[in-house]
N, C-alpha and C. Protein backbone atom coordinates (compact mmCIF):
# COMPACT_ATOMS: atom_id res chain seq x y z
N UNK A 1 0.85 -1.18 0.00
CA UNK A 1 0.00 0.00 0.00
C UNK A 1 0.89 1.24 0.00
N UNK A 2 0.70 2.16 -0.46
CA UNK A 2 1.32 3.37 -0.95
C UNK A 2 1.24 4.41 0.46
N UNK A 3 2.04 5.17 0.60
CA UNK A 3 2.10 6.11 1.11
C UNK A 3 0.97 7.06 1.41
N UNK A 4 0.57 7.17 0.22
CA UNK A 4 -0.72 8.30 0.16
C UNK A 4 -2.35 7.55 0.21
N UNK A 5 -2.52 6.14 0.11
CA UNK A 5 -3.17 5.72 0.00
C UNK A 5 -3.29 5.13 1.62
N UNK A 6 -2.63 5.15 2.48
CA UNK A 6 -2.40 4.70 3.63
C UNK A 6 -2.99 5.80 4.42
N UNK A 7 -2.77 7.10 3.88
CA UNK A 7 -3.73 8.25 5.02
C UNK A 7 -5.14 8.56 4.40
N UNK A 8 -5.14 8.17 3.28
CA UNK A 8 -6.49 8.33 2.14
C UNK A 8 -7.65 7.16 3.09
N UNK A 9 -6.78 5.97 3.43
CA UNK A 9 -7.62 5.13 4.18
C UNK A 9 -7.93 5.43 5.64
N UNK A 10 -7.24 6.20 5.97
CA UNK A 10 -7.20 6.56 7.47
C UNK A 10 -8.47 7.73 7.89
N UNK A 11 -8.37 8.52 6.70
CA UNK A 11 -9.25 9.59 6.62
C UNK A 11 -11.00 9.27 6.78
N UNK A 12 -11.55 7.83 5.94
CA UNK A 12 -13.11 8.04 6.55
C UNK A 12 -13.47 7.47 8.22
N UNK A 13 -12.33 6.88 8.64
CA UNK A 13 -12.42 6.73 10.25
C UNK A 13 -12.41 8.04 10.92
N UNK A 14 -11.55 8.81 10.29
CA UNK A 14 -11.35 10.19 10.98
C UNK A 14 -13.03 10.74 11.13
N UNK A 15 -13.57 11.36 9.82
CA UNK A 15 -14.76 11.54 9.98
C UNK A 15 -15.67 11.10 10.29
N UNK A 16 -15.49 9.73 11.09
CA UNK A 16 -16.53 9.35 11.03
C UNK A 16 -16.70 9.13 12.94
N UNK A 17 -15.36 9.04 13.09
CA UNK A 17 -14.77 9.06 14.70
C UNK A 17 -15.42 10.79 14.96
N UNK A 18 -15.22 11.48 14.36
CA UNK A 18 -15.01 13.33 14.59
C UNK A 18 -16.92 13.68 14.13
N UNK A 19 -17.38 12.64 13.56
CA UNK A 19 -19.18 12.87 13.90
C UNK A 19 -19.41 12.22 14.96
N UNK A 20 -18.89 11.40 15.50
CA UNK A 20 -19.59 10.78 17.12
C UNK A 20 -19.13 11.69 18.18
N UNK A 21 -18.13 12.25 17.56
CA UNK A 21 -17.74 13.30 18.87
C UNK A 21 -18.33 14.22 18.79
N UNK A 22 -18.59 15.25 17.78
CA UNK A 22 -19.56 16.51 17.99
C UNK A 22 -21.24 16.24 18.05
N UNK A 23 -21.73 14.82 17.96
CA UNK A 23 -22.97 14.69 17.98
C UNK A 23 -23.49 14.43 19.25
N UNK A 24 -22.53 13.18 19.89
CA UNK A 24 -22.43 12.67 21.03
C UNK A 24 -22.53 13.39 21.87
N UNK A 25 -23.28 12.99 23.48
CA UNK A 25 -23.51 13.80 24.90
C UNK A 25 -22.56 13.49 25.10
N UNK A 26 -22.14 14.28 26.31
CA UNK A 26 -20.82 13.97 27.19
C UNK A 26 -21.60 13.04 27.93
N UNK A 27 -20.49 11.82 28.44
CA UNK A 27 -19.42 11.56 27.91
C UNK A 27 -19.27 10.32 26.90
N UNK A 28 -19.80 10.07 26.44
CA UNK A 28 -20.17 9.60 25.23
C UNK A 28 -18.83 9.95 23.84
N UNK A 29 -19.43 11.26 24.03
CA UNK A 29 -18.07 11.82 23.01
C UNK A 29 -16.45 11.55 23.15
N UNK A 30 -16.72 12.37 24.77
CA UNK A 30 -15.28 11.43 25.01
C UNK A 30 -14.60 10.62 25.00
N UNK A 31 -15.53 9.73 25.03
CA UNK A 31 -15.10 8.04 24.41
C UNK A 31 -14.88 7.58 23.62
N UNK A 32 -15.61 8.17 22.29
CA UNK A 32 -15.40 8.07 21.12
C UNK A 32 -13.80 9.22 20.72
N UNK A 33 -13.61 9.95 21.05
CA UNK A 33 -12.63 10.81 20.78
C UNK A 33 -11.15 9.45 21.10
N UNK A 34 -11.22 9.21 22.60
CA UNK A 34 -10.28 8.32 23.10
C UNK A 34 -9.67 7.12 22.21
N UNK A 35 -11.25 6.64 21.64
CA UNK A 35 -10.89 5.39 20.87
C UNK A 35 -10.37 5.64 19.75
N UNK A 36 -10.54 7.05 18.79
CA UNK A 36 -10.02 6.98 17.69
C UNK A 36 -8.71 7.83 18.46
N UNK A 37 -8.16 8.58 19.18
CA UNK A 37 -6.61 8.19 19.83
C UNK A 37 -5.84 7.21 19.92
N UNK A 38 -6.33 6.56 19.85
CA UNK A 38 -5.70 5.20 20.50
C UNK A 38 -5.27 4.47 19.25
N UNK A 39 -6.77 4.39 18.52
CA UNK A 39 -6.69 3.64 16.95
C UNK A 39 -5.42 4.73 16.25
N UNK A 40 -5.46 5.93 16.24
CA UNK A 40 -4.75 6.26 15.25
C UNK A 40 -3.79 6.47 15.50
N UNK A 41 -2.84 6.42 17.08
CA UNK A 41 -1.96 6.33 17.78
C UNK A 41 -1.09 4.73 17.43
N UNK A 42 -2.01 3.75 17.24
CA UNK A 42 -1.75 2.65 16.88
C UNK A 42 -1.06 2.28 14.97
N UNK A 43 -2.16 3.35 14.35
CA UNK A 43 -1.69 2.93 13.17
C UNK A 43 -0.71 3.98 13.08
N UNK A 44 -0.38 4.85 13.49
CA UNK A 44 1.06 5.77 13.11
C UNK A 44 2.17 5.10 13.68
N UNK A 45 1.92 4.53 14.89
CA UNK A 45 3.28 3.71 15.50
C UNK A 45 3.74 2.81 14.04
N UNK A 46 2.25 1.92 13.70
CA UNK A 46 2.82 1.06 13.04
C UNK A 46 3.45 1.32 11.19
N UNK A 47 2.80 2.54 11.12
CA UNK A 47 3.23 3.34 9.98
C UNK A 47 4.80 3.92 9.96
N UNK A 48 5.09 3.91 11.25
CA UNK A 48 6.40 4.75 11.86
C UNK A 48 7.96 3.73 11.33
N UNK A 49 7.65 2.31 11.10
CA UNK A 49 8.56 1.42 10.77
C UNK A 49 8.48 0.91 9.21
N UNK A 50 7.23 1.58 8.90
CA UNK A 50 7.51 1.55 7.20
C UNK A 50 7.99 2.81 6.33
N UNK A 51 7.92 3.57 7.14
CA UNK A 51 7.84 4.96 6.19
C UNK A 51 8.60 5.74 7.13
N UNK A 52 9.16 7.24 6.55
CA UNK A 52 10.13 8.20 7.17
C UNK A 52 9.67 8.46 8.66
N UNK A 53 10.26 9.02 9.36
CA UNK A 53 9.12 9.96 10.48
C UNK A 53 8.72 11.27 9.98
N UNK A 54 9.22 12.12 8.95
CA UNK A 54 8.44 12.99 8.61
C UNK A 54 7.11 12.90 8.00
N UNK A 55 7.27 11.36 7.54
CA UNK A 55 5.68 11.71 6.86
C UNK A 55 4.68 10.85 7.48
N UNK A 56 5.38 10.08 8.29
CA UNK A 56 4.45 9.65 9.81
C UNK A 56 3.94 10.86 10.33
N UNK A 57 4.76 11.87 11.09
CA UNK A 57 4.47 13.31 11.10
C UNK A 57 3.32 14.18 10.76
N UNK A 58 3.69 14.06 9.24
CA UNK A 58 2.73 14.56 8.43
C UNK A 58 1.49 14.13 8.49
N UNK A 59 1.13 12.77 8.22
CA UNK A 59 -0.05 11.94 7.98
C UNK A 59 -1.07 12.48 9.70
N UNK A 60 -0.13 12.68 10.91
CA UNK A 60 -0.63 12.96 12.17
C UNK A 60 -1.18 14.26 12.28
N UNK A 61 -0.37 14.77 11.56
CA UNK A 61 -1.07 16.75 11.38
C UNK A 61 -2.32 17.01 10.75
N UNK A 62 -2.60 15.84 9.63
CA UNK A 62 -3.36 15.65 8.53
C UNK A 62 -4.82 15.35 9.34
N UNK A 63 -4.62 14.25 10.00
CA UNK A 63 -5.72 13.37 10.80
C UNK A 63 -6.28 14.53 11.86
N UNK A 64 -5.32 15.09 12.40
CA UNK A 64 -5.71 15.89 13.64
C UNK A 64 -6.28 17.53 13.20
N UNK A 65 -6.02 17.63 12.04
CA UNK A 65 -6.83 18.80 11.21
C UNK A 65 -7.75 18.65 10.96
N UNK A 66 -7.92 17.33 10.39
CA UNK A 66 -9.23 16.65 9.77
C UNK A 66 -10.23 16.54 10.83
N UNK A 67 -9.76 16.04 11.89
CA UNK A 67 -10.74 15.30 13.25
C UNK A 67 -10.76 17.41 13.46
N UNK A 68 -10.14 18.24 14.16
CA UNK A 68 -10.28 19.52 14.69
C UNK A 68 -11.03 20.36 13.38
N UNK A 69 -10.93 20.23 12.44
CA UNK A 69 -12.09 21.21 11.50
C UNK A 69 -13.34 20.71 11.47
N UNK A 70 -13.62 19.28 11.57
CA UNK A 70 -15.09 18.61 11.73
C UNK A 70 -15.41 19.88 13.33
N UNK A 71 -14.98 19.48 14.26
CA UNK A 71 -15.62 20.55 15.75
C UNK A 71 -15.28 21.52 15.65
N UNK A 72 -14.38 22.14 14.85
CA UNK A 72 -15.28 23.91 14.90
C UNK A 72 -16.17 23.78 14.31
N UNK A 73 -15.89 23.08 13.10
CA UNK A 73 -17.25 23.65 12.20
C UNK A 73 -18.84 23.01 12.72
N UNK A 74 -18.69 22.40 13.54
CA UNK A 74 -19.93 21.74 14.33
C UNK A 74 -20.15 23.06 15.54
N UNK A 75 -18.98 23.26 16.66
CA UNK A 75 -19.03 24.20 17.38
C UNK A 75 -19.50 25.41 16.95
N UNK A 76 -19.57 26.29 15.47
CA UNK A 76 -20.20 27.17 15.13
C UNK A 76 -21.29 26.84 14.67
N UNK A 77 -22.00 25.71 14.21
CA UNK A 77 -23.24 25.41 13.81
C UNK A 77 -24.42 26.62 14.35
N UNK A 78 -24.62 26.71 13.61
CA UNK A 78 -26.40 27.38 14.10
C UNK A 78 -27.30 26.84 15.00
N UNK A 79 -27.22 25.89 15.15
CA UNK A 79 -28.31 24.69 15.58
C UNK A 79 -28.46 24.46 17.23
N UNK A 80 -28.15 25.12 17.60
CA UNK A 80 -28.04 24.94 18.66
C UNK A 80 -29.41 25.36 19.84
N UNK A 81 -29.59 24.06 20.78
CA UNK A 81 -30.25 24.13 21.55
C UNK A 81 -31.07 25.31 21.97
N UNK A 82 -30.27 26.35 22.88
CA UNK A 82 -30.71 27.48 23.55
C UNK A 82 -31.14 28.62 22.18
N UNK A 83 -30.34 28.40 21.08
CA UNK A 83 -30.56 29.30 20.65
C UNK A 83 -32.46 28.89 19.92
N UNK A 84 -32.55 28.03 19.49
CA UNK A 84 -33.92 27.46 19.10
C UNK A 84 -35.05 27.70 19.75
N UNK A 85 -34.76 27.36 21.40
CA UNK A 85 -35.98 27.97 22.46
C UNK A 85 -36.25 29.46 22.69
N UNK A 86 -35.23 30.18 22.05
CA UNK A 86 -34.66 31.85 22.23
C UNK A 86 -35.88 32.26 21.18
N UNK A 87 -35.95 31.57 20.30
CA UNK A 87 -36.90 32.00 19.12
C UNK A 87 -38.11 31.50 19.41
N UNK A 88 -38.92 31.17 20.41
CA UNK A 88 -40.34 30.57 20.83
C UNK A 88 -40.77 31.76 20.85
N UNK A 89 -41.96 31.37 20.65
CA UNK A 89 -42.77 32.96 21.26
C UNK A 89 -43.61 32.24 22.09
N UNK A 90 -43.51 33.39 23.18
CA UNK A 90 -44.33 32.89 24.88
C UNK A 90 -45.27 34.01 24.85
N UNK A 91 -46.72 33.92 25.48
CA UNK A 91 -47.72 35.23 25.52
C UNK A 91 -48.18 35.20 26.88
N UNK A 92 -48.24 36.66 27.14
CA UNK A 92 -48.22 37.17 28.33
C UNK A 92 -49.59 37.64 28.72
N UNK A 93 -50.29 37.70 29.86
CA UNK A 93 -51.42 38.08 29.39
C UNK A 93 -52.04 39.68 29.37
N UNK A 94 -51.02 39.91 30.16
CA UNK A 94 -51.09 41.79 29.76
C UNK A 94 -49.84 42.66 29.45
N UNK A 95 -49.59 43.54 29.52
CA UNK A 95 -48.20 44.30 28.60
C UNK A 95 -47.45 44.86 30.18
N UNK A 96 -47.87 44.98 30.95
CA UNK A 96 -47.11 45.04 31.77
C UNK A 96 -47.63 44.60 33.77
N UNK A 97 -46.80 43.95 34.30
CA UNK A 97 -46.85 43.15 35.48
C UNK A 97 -45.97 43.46 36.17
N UNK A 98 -45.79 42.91 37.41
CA UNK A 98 -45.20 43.06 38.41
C UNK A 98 -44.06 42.15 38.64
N UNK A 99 -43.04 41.88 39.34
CA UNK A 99 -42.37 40.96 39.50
C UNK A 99 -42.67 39.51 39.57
N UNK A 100 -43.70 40.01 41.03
CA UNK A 100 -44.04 38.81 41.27
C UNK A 100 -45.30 38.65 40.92
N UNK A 101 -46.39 39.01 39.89
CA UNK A 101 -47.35 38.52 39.13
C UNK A 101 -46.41 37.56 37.88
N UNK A 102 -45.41 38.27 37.60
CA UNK A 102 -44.97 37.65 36.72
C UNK A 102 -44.10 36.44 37.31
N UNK A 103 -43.51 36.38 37.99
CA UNK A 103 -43.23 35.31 38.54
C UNK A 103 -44.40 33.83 39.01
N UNK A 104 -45.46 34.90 39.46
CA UNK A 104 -46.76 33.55 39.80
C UNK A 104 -46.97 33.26 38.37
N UNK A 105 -47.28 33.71 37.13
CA UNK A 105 -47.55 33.57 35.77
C UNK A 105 -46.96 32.44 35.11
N UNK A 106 -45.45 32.68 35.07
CA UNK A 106 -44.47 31.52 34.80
C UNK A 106 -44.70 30.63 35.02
N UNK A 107 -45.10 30.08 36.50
CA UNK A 107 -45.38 29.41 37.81
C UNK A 107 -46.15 28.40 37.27
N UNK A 108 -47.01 29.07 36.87
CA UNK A 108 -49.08 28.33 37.12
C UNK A 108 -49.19 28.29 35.60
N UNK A 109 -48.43 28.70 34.46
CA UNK A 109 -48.77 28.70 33.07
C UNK A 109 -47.34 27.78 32.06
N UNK A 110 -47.04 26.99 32.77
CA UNK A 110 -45.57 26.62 32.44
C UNK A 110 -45.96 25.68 31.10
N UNK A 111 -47.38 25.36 30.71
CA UNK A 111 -47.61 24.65 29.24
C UNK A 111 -47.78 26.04 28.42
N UNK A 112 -47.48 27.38 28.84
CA UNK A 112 -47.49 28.36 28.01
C UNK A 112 -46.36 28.71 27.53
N UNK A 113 -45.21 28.08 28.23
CA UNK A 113 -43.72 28.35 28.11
C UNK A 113 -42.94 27.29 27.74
N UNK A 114 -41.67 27.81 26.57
CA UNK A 114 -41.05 26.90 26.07
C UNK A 114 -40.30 26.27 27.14
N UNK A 115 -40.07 26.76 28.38
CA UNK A 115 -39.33 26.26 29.54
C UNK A 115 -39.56 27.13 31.04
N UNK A 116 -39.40 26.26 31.59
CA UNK A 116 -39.64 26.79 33.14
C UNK A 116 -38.27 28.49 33.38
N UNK A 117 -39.42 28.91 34.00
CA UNK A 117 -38.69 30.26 34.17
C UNK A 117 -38.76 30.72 35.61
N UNK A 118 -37.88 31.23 36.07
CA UNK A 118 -37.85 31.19 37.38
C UNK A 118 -37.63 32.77 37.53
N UNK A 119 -38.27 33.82 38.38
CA UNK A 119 -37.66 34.97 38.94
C UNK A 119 -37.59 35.38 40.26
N UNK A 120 -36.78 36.16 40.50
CA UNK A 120 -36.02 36.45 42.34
C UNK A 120 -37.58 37.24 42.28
N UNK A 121 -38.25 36.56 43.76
CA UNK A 121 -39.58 37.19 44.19
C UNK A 121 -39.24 39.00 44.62
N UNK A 122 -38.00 39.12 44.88
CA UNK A 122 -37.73 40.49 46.00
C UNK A 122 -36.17 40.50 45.25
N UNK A 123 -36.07 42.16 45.43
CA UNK A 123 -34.84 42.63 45.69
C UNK A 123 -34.36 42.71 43.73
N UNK A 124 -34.95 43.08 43.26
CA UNK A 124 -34.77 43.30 41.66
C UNK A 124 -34.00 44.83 41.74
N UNK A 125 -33.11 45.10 41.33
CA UNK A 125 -32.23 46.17 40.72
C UNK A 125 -32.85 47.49 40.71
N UNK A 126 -33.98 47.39 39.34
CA UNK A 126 -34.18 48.67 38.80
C UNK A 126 -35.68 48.75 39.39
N UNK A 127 -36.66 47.77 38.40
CA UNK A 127 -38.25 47.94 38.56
C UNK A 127 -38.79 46.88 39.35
N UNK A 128 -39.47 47.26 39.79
CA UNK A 128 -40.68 46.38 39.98
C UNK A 128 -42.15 45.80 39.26
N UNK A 129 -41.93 46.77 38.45
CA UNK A 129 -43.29 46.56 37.43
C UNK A 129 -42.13 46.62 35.98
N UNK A 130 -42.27 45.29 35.22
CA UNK A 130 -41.90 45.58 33.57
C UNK A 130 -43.13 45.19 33.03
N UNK A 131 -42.23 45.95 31.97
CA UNK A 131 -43.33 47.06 30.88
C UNK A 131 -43.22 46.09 29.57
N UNK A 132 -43.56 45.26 28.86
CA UNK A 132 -42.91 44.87 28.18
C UNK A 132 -43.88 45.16 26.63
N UNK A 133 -42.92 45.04 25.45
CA UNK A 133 -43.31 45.98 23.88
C UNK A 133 -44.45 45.10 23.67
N UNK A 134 -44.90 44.14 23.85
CA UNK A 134 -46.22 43.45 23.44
C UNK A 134 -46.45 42.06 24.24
N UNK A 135 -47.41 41.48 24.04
CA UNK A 135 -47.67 40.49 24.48
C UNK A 135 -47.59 39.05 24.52
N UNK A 136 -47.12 38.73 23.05
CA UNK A 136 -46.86 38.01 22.03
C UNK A 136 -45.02 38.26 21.77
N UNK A 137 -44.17 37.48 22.48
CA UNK A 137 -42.93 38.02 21.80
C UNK A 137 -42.20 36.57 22.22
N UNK A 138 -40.69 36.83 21.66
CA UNK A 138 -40.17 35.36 21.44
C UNK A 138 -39.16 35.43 22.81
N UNK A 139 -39.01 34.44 23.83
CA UNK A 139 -37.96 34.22 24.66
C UNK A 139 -36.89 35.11 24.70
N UNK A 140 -35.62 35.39 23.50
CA UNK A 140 -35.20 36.54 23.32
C UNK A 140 -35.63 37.63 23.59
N UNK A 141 -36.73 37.97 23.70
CA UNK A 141 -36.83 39.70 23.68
C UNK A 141 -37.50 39.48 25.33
N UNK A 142 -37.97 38.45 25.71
CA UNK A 142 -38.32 38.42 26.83
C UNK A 142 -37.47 38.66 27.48
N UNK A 143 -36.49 38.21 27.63
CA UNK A 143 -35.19 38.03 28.02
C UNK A 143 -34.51 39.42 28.35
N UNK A 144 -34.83 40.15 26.94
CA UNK A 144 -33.77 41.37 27.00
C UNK A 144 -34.53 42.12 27.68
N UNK A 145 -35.85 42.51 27.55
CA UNK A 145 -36.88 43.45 28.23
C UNK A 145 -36.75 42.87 29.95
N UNK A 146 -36.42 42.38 30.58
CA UNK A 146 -36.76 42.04 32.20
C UNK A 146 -35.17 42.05 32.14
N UNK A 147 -33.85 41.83 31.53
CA UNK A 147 -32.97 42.38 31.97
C UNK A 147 -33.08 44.18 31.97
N UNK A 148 -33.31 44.31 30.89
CA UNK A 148 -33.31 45.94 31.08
C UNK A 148 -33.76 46.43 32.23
N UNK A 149 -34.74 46.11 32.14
CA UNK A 149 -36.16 47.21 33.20
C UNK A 149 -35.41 46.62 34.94
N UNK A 150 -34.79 45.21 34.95
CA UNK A 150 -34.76 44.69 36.19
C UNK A 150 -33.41 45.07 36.80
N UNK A 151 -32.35 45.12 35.86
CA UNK A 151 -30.69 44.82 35.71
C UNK A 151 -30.74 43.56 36.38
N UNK A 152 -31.94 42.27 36.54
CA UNK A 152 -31.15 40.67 36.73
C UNK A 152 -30.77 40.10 35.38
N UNK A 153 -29.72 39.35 35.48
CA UNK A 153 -28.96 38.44 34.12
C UNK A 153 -29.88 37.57 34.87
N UNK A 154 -29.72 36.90 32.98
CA UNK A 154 -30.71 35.48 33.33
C UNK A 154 -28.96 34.33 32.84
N UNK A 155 -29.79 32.74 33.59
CA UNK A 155 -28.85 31.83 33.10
C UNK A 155 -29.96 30.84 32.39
N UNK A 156 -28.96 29.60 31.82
CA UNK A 156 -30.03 28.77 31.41
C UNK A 156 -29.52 27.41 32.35
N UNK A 157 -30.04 26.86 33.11
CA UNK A 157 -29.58 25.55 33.71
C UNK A 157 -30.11 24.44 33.24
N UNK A 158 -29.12 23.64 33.04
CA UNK A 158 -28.98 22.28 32.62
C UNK A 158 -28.01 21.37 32.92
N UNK A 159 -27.93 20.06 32.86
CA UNK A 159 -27.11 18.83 32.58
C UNK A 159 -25.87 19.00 32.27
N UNK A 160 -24.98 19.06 32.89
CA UNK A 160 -23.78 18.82 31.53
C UNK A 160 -24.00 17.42 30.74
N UNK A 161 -24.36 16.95 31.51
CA UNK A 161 -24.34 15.18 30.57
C UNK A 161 -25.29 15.16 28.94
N UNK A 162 -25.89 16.47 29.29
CA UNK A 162 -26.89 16.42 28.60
C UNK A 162 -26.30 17.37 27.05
N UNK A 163 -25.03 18.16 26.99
CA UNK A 163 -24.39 18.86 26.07
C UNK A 163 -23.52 17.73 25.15
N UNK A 164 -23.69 18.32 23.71
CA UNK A 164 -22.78 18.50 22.98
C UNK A 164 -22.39 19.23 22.13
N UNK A 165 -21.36 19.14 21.69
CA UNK A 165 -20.46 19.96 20.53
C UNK A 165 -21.13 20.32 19.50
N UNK A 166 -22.50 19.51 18.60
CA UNK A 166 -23.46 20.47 17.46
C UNK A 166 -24.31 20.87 18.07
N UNK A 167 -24.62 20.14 19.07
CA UNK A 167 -26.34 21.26 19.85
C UNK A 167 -25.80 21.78 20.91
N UNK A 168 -25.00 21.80 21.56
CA UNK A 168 -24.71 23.11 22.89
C UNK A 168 -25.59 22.67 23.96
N UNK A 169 -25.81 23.39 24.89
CA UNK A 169 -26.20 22.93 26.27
C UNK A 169 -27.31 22.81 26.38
N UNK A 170 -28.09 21.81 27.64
CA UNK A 170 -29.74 21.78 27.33
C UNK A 170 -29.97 22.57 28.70
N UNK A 171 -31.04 23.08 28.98
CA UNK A 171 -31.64 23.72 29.25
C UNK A 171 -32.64 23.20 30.60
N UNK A 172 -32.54 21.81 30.21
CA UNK A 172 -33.98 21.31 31.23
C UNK A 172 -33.66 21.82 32.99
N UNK A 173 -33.39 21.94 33.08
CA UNK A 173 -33.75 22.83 34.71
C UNK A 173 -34.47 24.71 34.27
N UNK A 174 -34.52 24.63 33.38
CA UNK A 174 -35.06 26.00 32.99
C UNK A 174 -34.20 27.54 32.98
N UNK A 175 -34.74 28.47 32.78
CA UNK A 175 -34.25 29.82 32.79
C UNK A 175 -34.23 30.71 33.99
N UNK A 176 -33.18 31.16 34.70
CA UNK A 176 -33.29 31.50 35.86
C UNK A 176 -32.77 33.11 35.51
N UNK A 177 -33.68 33.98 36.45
CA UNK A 177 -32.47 35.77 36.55
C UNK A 177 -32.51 35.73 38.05
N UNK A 178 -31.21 36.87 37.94
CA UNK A 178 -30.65 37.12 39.31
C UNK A 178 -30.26 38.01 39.40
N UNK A 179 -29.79 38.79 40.33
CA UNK A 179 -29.37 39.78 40.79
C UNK A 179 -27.79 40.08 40.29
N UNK A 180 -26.94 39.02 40.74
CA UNK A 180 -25.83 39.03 40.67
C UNK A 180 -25.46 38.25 38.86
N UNK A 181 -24.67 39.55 38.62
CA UNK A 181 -24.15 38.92 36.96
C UNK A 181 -23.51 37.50 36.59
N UNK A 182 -22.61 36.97 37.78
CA UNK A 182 -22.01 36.29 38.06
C UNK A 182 -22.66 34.73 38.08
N UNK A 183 -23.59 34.54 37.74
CA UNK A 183 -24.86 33.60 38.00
C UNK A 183 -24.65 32.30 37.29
N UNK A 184 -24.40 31.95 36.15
CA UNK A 184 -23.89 30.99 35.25
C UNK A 184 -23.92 31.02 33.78
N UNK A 185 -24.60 30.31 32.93
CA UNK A 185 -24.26 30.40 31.79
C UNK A 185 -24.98 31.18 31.35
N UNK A 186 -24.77 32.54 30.28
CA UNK A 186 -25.50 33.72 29.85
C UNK A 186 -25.61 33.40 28.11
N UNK A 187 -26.79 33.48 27.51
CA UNK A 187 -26.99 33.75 26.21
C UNK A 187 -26.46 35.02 25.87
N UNK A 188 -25.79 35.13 24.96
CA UNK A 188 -25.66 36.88 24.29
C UNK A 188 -26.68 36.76 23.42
């Protein structure tokens, strides 16, 4: 077998090792990442006694470009989890409420919401009453309107077990704001 035909063969394991990893939950992925380490750790050793070490070398730079451009280009995907629920539209039942009306709302209407939403009953920043542009609007703007009016950051809590590399983090413990910026994971 030829030189070039030896990394030509190496290459649909690569992609195909480097889709279980960006599809895969943790740790799932990790495992799959490990095994094609190992595998391709194995066939370069054994490539290493037929051929130069530079192009043992080479063939390793090749694989590890190949496997690292599959996860960025998954890591920038669009597709992602939070950003999908960001685009729901949730309806409110009047244009503007109180903290904690809106907090009981969330509460008692949670088949109205793409996800459980949680807000600090007391001690909000700015308002007490938000005002918000309509009634009818998507998670995003919900989002931005009760940071404004409130100054609480919201987080989104979830699983780590439950993330990966093309869809990003899940969400199922719901959307929380707080007081303090410092809170956890923030959508921009």
């Amino acid at each position: 077998m030829s030189e070039k035909s030896n990394i030509i063969a190496t290459a649909p394991f690569t992609v195909l090792c480097s889709a279980g990893v960006v599809a895969f939950e943790t740790p799932q992925n990790l495992l799959v990442f490990v095994i094609w380490a190992i595998s391709i750790a194995l066939k370069l050793r054994h490539d290493r006694n037929r051929q130069s070490p530079a192009r043992t070398l080479g063939n390793a730079v090749i694989l590890l470009t190949l496997m690292f451009a599959v996860i960025a280009a998954a890591a920038l995907a669009p597709i992602k989890r939070i950003d999908a629920v960001c685009e729901q539209t949730i309806q409110l039942p009047r244009l503007s409420m109180t903290a904690s009306e809106l907090s009981e709302y969330c509460l008692l209407h949670r088949d109205r919401m793409p996800l459980r939403i949680h807000l600090p009953q007391g001690g909000l920043a700015k308002a007490e009453t938000i005002t918000f542009s309509s009634v009818n609007l998507s998670l995003r703007q919900f989002i931005a309107e009760v940071e404004q009016q409130t100054g609480c950051h919201h987080r989104f809590s979830g699983c780590g077990n439950a993330y990966s590399i093309l869809y990003g983090s899940a969400y199922n413990f719901g959307l929380s704001f707080s007081p303090d910026a410092n809170s956890g994971y923030r959508w921009e």
